[in-house]
PDB file of N, CA and C in Angstrom:
ATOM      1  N   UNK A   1       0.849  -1.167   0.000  1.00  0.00           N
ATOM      2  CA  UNK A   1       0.000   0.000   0.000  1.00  0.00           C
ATOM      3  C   UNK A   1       0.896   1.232   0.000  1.00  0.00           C
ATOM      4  N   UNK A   2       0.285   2.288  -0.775  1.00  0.00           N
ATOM      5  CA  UNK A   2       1.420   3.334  -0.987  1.00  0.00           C
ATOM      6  C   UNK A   2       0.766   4.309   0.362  1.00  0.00           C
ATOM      7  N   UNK A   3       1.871   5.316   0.021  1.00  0.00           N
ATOM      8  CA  UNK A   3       0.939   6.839   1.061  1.00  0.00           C
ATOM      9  C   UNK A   3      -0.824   7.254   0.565  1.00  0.00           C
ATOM     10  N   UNK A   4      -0.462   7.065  -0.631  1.00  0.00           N
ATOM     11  CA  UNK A   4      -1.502   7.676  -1.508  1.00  0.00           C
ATOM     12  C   UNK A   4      -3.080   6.757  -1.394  1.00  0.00           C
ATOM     13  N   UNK A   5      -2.886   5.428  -1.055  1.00  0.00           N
ATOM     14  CA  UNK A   5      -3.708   4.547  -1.487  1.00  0.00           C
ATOM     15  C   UNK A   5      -4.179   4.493   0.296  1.00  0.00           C
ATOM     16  N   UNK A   6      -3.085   4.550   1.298  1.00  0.00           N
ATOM     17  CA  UNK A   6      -3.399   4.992   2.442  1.00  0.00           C
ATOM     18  C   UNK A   6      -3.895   6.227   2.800  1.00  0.00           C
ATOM     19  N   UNK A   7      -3.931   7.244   2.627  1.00  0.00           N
ATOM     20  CA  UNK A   7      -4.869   8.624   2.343  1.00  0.00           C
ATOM     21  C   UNK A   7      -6.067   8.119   1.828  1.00  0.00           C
ATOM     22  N   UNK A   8      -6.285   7.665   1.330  1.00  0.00           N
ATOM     23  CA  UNK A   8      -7.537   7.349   0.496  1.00  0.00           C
ATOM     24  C   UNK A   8      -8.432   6.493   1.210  1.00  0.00           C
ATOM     25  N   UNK A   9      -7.900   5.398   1.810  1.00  0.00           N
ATOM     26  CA  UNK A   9      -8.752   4.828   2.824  1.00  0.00           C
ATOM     27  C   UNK A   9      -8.739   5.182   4.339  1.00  0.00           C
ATOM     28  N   UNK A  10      -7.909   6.196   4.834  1.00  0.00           N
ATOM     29  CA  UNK A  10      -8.035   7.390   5.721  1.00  0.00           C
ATOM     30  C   UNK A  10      -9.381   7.800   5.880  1.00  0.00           C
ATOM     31  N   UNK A  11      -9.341   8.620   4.426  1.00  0.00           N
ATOM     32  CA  UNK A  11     -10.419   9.847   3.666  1.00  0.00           C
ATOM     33  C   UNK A  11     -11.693   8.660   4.303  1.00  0.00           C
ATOM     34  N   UNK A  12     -11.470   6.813   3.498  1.00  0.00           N
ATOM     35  CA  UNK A  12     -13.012   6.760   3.020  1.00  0.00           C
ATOM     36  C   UNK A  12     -13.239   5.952   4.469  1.00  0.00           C
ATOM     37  N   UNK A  13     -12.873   5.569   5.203  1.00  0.00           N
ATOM     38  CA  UNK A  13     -13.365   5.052   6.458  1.00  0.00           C
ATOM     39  C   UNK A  13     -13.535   6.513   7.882  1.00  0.00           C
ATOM     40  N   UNK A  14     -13.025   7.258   7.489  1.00  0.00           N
ATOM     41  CA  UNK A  14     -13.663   8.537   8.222  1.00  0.00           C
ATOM     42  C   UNK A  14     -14.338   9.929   8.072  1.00  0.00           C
ATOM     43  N   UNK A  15     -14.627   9.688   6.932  1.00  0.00           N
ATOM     44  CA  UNK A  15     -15.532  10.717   6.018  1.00  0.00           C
ATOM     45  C   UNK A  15     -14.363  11.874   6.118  1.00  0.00           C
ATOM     46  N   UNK A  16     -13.505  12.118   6.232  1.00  0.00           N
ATOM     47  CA  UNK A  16     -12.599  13.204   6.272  1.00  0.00           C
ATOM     48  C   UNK A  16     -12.719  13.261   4.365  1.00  0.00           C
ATOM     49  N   UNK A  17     -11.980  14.743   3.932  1.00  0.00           N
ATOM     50  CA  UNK A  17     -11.501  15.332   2.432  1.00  0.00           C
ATOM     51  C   UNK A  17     -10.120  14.353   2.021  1.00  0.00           C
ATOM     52  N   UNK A  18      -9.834  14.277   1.319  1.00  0.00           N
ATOM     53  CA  UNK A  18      -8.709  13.588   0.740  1.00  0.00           C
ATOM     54  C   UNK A  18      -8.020  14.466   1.424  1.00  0.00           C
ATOM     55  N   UNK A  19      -7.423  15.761   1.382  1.00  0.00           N
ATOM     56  CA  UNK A  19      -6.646  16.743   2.034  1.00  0.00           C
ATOM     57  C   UNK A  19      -6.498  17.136   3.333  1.00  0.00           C
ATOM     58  N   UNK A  20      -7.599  16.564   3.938  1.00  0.00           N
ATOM     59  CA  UNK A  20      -7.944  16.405   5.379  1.00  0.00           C
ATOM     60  C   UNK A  20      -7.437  15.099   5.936  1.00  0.00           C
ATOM     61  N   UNK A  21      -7.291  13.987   5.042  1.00  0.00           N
ATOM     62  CA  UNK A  21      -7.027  12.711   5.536  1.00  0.00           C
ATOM     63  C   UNK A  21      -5.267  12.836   5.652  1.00  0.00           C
ATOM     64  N   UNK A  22      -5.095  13.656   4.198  1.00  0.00           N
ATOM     65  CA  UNK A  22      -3.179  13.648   4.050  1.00  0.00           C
ATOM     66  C   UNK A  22      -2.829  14.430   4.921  1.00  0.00           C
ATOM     67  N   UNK A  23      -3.670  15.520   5.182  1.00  0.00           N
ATOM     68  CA  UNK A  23      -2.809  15.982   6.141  1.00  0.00           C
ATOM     69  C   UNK A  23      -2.929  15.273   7.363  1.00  0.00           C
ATOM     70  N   UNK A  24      -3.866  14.648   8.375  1.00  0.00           N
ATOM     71  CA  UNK A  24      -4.030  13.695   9.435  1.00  0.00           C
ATOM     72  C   UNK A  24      -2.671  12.508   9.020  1.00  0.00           C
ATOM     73  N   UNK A  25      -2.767  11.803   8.094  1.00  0.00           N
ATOM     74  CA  UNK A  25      -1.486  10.850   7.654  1.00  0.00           C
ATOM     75  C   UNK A  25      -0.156  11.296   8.310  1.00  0.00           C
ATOM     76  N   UNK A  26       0.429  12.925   7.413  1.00  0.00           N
ATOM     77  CA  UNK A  26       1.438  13.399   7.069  1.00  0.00           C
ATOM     78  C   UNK A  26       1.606  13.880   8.847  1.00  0.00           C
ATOM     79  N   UNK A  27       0.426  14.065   9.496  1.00  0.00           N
ATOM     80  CA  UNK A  27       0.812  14.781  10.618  1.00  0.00           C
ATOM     81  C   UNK A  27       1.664  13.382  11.759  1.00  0.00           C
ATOM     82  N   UNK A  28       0.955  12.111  11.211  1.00  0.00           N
ATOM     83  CA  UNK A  28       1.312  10.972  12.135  1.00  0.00           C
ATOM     84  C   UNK A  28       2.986  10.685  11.847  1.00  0.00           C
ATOM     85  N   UNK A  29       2.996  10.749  10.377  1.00  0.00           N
ATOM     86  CA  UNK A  29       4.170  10.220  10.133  1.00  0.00           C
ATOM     87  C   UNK A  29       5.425  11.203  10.507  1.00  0.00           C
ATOM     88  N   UNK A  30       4.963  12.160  10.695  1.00  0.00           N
ATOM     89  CA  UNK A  30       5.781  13.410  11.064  1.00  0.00           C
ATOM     90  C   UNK A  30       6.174  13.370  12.968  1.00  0.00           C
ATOM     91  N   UNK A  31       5.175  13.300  13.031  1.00  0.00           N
ATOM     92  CA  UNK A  31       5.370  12.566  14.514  1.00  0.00           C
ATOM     93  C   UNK A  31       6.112  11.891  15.237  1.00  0.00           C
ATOM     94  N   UNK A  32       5.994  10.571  14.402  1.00  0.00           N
ATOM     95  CA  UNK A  32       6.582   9.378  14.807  1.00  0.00           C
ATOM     96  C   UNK A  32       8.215   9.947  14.528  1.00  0.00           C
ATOM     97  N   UNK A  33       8.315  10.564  12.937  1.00  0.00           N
ATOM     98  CA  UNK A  33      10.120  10.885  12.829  1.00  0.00           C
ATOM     99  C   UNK A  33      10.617  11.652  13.763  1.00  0.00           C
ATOM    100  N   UNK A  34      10.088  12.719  14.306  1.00  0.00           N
ATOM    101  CA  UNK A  34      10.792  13.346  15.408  1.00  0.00           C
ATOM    102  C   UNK A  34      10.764  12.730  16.671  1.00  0.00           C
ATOM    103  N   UNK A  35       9.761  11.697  16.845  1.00  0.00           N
ATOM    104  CA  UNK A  35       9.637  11.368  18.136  1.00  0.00           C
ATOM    105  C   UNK A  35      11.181  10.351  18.262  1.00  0.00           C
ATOM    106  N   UNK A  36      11.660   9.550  17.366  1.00  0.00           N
ATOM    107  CA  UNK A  36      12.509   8.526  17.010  1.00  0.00           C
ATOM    108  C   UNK A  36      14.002   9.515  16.883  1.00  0.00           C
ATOM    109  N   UNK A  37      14.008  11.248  16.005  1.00  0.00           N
ATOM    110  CA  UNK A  37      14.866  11.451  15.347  1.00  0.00           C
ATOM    111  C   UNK A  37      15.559  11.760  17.597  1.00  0.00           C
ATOM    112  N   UNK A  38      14.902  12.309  18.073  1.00  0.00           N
ATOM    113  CA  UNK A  38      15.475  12.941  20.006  1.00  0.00           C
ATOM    114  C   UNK A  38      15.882  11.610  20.326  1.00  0.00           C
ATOM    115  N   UNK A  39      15.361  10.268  19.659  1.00  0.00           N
ATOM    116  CA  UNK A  39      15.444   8.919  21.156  1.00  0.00           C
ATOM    117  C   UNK A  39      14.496   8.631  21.432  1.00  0.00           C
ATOM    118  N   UNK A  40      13.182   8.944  21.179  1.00  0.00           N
ATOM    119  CA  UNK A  40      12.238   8.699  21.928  1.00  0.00           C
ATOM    120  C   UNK A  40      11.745   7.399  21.169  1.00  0.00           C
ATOM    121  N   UNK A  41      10.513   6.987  21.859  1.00  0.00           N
ATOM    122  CA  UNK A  41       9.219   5.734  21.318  1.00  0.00           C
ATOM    123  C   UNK A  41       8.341   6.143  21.132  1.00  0.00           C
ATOM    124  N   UNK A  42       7.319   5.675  20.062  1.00  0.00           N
ATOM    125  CA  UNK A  42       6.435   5.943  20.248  1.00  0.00           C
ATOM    126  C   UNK A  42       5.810   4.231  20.474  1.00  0.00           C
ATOM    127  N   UNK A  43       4.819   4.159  21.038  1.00  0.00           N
ATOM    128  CA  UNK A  43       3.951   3.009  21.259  1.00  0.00           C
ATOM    129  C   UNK A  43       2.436   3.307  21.165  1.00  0.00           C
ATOM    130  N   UNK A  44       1.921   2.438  20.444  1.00  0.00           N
ATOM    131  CA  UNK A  44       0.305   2.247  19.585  1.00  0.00           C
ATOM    132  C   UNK A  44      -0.360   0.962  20.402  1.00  0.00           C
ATOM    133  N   UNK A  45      -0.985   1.078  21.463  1.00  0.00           N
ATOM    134  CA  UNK A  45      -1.422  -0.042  22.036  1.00  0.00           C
ATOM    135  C   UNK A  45      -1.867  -0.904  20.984  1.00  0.00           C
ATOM    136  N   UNK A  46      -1.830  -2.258  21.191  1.00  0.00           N
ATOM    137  CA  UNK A  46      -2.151  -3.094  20.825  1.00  0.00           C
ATOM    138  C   UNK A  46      -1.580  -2.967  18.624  1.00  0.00           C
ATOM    139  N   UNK A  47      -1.095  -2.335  18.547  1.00  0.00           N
ATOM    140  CA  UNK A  47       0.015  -2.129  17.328  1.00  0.00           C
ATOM    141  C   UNK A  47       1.060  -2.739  17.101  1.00  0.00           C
ATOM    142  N   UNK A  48       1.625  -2.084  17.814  1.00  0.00           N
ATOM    143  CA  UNK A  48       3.268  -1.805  17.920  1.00  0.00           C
ATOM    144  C   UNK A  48       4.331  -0.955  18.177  1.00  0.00           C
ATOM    145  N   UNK A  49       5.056  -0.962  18.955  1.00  0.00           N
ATOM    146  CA  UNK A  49       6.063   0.274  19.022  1.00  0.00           C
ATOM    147  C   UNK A  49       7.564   0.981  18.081  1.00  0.00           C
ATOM    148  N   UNK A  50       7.143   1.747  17.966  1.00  0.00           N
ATOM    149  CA  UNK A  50       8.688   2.957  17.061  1.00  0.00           C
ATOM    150  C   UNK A  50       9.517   2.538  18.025  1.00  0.00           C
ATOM    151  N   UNK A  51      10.942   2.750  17.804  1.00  0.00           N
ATOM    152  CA  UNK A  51      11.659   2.823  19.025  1.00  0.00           C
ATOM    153  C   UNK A  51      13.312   3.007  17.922  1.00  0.00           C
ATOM    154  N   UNK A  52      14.404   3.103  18.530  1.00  0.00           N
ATOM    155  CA  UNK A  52      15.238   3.387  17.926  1.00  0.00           C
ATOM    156  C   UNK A  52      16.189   2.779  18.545  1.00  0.00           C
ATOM    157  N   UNK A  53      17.214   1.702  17.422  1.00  0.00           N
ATOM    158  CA  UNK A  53      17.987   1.028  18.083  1.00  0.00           C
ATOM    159  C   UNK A  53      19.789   1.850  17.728  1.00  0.00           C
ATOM    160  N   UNK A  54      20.492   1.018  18.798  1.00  0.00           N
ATOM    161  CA  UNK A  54      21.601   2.036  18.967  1.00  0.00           C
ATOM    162  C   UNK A  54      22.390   0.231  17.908  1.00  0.00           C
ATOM    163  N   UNK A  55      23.145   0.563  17.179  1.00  0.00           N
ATOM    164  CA  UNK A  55      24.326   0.009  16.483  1.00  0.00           C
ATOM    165  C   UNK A  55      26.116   0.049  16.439  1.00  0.00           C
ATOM    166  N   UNK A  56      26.415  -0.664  17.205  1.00  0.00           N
ATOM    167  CA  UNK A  56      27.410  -0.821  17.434  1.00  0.00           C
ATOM    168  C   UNK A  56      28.636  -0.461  16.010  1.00  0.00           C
ATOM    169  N   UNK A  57      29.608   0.242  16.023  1.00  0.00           N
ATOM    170  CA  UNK A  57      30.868   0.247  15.537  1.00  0.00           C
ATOM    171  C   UNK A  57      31.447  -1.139  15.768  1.00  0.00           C
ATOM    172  N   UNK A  58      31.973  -1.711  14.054  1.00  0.00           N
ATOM    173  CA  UNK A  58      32.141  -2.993  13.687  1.00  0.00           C
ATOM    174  C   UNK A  58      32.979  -3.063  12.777  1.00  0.00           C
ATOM    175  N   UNK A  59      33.753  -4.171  12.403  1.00  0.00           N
ATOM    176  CA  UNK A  59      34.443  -4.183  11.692  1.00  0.00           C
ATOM    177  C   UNK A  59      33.886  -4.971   9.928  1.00  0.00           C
ATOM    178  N   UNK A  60      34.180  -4.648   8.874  1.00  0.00           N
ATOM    179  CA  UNK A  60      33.560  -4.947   7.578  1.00  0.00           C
ATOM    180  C   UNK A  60      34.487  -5.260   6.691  1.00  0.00           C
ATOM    181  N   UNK A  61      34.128  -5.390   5.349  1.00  0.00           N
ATOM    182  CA  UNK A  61      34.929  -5.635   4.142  1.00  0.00           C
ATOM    183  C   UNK A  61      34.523  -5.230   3.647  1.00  0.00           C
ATOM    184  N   UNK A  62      35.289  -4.541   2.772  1.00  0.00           N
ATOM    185  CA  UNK A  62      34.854  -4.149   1.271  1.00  0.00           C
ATOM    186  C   UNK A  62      34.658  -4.936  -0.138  1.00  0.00           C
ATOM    187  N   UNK A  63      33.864  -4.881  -0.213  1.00  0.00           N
ATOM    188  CA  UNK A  63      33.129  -6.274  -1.267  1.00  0.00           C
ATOM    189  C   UNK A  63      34.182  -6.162  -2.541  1.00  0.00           C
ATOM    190  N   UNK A  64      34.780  -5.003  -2.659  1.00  0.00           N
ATOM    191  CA  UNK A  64      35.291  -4.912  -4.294  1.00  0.00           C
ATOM    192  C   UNK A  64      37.023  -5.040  -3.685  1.00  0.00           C
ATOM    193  N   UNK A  65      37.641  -4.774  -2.758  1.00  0.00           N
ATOM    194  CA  UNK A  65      38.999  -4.753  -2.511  1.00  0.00           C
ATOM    195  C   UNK A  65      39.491  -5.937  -1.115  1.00  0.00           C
ATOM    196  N   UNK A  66      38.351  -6.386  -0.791  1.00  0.00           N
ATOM    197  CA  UNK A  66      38.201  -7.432   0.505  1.00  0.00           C
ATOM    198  C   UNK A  66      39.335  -6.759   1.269  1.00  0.00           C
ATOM    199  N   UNK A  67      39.280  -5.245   1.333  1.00  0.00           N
ATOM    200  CA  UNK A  67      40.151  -4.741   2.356  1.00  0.00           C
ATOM    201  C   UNK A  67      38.919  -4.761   3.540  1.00  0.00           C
ATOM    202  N   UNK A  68      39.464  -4.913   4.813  1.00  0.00           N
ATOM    203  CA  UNK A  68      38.971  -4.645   6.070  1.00  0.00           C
ATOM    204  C   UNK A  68      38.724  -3.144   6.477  1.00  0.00           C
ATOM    205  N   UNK A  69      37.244  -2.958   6.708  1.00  0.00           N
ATOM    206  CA  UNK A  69      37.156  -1.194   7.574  1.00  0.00           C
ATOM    207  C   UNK A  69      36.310  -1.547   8.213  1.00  0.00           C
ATOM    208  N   UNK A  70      36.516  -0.490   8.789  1.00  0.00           N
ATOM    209  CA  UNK A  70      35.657   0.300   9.951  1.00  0.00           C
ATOM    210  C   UNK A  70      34.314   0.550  10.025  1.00  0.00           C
ATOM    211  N   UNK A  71      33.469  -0.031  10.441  1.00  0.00           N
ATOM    212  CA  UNK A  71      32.046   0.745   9.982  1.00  0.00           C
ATOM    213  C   UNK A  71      31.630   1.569  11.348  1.00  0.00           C
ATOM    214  N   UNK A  72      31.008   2.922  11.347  1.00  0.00           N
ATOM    215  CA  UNK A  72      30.847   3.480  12.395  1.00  0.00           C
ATOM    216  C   UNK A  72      29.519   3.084  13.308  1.00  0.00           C
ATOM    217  N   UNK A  73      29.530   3.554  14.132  1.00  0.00           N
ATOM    218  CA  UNK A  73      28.244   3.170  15.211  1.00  0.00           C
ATOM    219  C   UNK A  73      27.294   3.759  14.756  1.00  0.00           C
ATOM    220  N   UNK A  74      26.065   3.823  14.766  1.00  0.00           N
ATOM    221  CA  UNK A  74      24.652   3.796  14.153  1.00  0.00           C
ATOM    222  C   UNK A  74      23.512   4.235  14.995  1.00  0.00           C
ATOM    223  N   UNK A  75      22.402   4.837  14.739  1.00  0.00           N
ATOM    224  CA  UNK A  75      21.416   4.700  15.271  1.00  0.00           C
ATOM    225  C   UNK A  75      20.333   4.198  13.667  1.00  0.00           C
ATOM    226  N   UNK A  76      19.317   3.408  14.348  1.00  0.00           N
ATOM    227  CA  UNK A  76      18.507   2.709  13.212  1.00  0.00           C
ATOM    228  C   UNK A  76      17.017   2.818  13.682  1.00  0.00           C
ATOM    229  N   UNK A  77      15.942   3.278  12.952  1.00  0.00           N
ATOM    230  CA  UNK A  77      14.478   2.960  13.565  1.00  0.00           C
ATOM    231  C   UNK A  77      14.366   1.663  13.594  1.00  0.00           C
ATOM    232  N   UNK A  78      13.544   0.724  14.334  1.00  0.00           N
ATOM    233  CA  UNK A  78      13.092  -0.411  14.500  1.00  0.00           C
ATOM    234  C   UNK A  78      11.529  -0.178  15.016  1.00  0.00           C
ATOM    235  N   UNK A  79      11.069  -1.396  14.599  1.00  0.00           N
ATOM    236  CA  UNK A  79       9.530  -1.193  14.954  1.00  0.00           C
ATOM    237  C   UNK A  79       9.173  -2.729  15.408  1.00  0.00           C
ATOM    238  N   UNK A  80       8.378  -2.595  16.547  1.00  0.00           N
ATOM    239  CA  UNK A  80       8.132  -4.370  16.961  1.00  0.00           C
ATOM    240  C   UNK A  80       6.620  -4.036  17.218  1.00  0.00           C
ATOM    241  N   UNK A  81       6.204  -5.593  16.256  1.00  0.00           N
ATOM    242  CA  UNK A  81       4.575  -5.355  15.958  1.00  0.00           C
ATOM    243  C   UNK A  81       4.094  -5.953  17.487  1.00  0.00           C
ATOM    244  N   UNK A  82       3.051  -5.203  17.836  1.00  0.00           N
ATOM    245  CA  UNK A  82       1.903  -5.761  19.012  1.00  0.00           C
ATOM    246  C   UNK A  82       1.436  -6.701  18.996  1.00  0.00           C
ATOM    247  N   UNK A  83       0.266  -7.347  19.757  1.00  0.00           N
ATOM    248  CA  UNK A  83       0.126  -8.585  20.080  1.00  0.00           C
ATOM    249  C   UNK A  83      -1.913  -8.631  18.978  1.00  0.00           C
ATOM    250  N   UNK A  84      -2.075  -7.258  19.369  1.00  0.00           N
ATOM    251  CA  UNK A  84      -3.499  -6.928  18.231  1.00  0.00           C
ATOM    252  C   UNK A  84      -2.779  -7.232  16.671  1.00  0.00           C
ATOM    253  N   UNK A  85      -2.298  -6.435  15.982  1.00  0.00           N
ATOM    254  CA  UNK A  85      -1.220  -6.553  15.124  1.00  0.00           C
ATOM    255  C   UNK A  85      -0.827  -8.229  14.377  1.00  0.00           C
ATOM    256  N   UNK A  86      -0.691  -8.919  15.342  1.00  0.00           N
ATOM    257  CA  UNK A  86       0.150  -9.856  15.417  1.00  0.00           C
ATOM    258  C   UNK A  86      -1.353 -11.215  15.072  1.00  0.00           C
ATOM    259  N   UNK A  87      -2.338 -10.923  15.436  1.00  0.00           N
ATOM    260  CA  UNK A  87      -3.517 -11.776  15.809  1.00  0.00           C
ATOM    261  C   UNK A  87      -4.150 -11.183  14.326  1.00  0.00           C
ATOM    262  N   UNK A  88      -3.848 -10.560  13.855  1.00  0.00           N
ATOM    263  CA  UNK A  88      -4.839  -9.707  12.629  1.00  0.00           C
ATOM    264  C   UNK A  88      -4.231 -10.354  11.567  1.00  0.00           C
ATOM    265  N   UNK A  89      -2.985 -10.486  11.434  1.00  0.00           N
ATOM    266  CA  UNK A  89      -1.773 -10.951  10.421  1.00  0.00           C
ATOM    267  C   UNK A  89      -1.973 -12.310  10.516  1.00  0.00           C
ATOM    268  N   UNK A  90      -2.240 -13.082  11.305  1.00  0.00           N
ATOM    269  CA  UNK A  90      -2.577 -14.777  11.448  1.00  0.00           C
ATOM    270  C   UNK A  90      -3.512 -14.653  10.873  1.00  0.00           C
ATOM    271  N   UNK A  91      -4.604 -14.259  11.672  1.00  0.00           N
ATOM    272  CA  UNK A  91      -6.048 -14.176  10.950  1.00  0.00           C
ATOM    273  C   UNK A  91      -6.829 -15.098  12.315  1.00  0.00           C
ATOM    274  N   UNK A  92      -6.293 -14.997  13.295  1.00  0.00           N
ATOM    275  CA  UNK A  92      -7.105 -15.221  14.749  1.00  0.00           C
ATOM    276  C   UNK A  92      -7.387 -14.435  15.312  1.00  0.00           C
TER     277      UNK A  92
END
């Protein structure tokens, strides 16, 4: 499902405007990035939670010179689905 096709069933399951729904969308997804970009979580009962994992500095290869480097430490979004979520996707 794209953004677009998600706006759209936004719009048609809450009688909201197409422009009313994108912006409700755009406001969530906007949300969630700053809430993740400080450190923070966000958590969606029975969803799943945003959360942001920390990545360790490691050592790698370079695929084209199989020289050995450095890769630096990381931060990464991660998302772990809920237990509602999780029962919807089975289909129990």
């Amino acid at each position: 499902m794209t953004r677009s096709e998600l706006v759209e069933q936004v719009a048609n399951r809450t009688r909201l405007s197409k422009q009313e729904a994108a912006d409700a969308v755009e406001a969530v997804v906007r949300t969630i990035e700053e809430t993740l970009a400080v450190g923070g979580e966000v958590t969606i009962s029975g969803f799943g939670k945003f959360h942001v994992a920390q990545r360790g500095a490691r050592q790698g290869i370079n695929p084209r010179t199989r020289a050995p480097i450095e890769i630096a430490a990381s931060k990464a979004p991660r998302f772990s689905a809920g237990s509602g979520l999780k029962k919807a996707v089975r289909g129990t």
